[in-house]
Protein backbone atom coordinates (compact mmCIF):
# COMPACT_ATOMS: atom_id res chain seq x y z
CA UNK A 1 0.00 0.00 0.00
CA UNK A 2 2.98 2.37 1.08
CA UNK A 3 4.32 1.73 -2.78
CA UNK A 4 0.91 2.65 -4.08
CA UNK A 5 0.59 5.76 -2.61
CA UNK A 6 4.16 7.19 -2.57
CA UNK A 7 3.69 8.16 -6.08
CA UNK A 8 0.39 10.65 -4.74
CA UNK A 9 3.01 12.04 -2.42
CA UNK A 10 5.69 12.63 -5.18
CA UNK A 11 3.17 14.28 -7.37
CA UNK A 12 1.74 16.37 -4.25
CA UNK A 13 4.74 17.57 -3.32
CA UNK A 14 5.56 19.03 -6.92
CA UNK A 15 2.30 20.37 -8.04
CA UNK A 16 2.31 22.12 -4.34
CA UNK A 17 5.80 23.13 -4.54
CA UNK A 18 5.07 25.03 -7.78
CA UNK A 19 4.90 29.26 -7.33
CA UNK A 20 2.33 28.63 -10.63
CA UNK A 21 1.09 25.00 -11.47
CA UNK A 22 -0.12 25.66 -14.63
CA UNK A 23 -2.14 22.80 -16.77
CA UNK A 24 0.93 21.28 -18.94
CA UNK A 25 2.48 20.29 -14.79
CA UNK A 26 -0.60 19.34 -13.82
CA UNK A 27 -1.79 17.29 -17.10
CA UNK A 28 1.27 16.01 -17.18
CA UNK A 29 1.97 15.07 -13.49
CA UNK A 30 -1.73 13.12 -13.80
CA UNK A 31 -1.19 11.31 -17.00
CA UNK A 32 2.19 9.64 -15.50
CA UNK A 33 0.31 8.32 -12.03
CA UNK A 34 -2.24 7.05 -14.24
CA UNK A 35 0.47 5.34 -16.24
CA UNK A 36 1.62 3.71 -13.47
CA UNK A 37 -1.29 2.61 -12.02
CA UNK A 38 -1.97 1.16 -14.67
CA UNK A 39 1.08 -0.32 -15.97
CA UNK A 40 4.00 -0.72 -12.75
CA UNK A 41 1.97 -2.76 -9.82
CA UNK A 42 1.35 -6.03 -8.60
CA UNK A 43 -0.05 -5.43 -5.33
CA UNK A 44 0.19 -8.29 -3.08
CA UNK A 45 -2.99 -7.68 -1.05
CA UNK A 46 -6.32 -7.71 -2.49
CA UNK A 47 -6.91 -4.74 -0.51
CA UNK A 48 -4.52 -2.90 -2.34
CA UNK A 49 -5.36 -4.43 -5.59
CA UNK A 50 -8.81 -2.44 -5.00
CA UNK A 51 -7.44 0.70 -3.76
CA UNK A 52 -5.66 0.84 -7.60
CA UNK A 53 -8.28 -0.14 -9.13
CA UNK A 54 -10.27 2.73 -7.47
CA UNK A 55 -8.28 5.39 -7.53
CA UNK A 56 -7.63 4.88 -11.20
CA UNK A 57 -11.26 4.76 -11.72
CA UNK A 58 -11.76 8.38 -9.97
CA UNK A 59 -8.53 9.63 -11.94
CA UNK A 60 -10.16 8.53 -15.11
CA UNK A 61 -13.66 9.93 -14.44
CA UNK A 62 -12.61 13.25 -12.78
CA UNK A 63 -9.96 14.11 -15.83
CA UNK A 64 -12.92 12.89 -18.88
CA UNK A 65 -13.37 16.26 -20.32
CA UNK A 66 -11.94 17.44 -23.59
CA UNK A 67 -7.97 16.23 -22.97
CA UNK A 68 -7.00 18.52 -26.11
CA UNK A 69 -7.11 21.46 -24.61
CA UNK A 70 -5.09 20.41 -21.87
CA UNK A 71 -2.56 19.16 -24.53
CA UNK A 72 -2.51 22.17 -26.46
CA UNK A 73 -1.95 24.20 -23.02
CA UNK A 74 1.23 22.07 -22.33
CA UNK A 75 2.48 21.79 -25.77
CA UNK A 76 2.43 25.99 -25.36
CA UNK A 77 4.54 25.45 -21.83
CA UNK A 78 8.61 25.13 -23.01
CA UNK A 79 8.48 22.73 -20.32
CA UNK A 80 6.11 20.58 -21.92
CA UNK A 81 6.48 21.44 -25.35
CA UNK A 82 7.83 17.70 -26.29
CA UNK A 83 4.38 16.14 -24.81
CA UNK A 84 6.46 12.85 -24.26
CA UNK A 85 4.28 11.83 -21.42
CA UNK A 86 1.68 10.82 -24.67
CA UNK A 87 1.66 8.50 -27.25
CA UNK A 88 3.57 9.83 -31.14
CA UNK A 89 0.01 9.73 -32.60
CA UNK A 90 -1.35 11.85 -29.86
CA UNK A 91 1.43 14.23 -29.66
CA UNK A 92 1.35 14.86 -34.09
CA UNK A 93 -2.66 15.37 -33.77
CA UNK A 94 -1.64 18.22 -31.17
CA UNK A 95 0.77 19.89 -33.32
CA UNK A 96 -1.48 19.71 -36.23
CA UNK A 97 -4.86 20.55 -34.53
CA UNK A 98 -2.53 23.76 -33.33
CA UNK A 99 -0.84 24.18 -36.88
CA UNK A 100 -4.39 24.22 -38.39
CA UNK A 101 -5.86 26.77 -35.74
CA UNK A 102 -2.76 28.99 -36.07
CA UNK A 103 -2.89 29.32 -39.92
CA UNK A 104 -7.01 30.04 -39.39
CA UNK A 105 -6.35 32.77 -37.03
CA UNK A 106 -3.42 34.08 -39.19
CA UNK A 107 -5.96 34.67 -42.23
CA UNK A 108 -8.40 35.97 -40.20
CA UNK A 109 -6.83 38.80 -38.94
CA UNK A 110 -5.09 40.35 -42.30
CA UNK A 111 -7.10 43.12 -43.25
CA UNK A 112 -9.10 43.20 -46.53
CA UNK A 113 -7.66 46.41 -48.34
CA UNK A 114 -10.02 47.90 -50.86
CA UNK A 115 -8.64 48.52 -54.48
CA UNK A 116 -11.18 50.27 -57.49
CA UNK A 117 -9.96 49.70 -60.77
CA UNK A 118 -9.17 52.73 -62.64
CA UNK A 119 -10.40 51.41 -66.14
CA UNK A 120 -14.86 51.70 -64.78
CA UNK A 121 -14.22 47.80 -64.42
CA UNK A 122 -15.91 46.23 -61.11
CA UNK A 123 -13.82 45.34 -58.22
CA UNK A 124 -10.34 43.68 -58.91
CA UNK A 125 -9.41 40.28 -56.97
CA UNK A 126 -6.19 39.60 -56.06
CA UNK A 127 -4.75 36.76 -54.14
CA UNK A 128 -1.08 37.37 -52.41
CA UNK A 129 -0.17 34.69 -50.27
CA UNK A 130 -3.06 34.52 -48.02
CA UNK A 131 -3.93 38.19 -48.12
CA UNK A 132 -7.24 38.71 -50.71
CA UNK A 133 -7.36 42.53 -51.77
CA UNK A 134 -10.76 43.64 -53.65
């Protein structure tokens, strides 16, 4: 039991030792102790056996809410920024979901600049890059 819950104390004592614990320690911190409790113990009591099996239960249905934006928040945090406490597939869906968002926000705030042709023809359309001028 002592085993089991040394890794709560180690991940206490970090996210309470932080001046800021922002969501990429947090996320992070959370998806390792459910790594291990899933993955590192063979608990020699049955008693403890169900104490795992519980608390991973409550980690699982107390952090089911939309993981992404937790991901993007740590892949934002230098300290996070290589997201290796998730899977390759997870971490490239990240950076594209972000690369994707970043490119939509890009072209949505250039300005549209006005241009009248000089020759009475209607509007002239212009593509540069992703700037549209009519």
């Amino acid at each position: 039991m002592v085993e089991l819950l040394s890794s709560f104390k180690s991940i206490t004592c970090l996210l309470s030792g932080a001046t800021y614990p922002t969501i990429g320690l947090t996320y992070s911190s959370l998806c390792n102790l459910r790594e291990i409790l899933e993955t590192e113990f063979q608990m020699k009591t049955d008693v403890a056996e169900n104490c795992r099996k519980a608390i991973l239960e409550d980690l699982q249905l107390r952090w089911k809410f939309p993981q992404q934006l937790c991901l993007k928040g740590s892949f934002l945090n230098l300290r996070f920024k290589s997201l290796d406490f998730v899977s390759q597939r997870i971490r490239e869906e990240i950076i594209n979901q972000l690369q994707t968002e970043y490119e939509i926000l890009k072209e949505d705030l250039i300005p549209s600049i006005s241009v009248r042709s000089n020759e009475g023809q209607s509007n002239v359309i212009t593509k540069v890059g992703s700037l549209t001028v009519f």
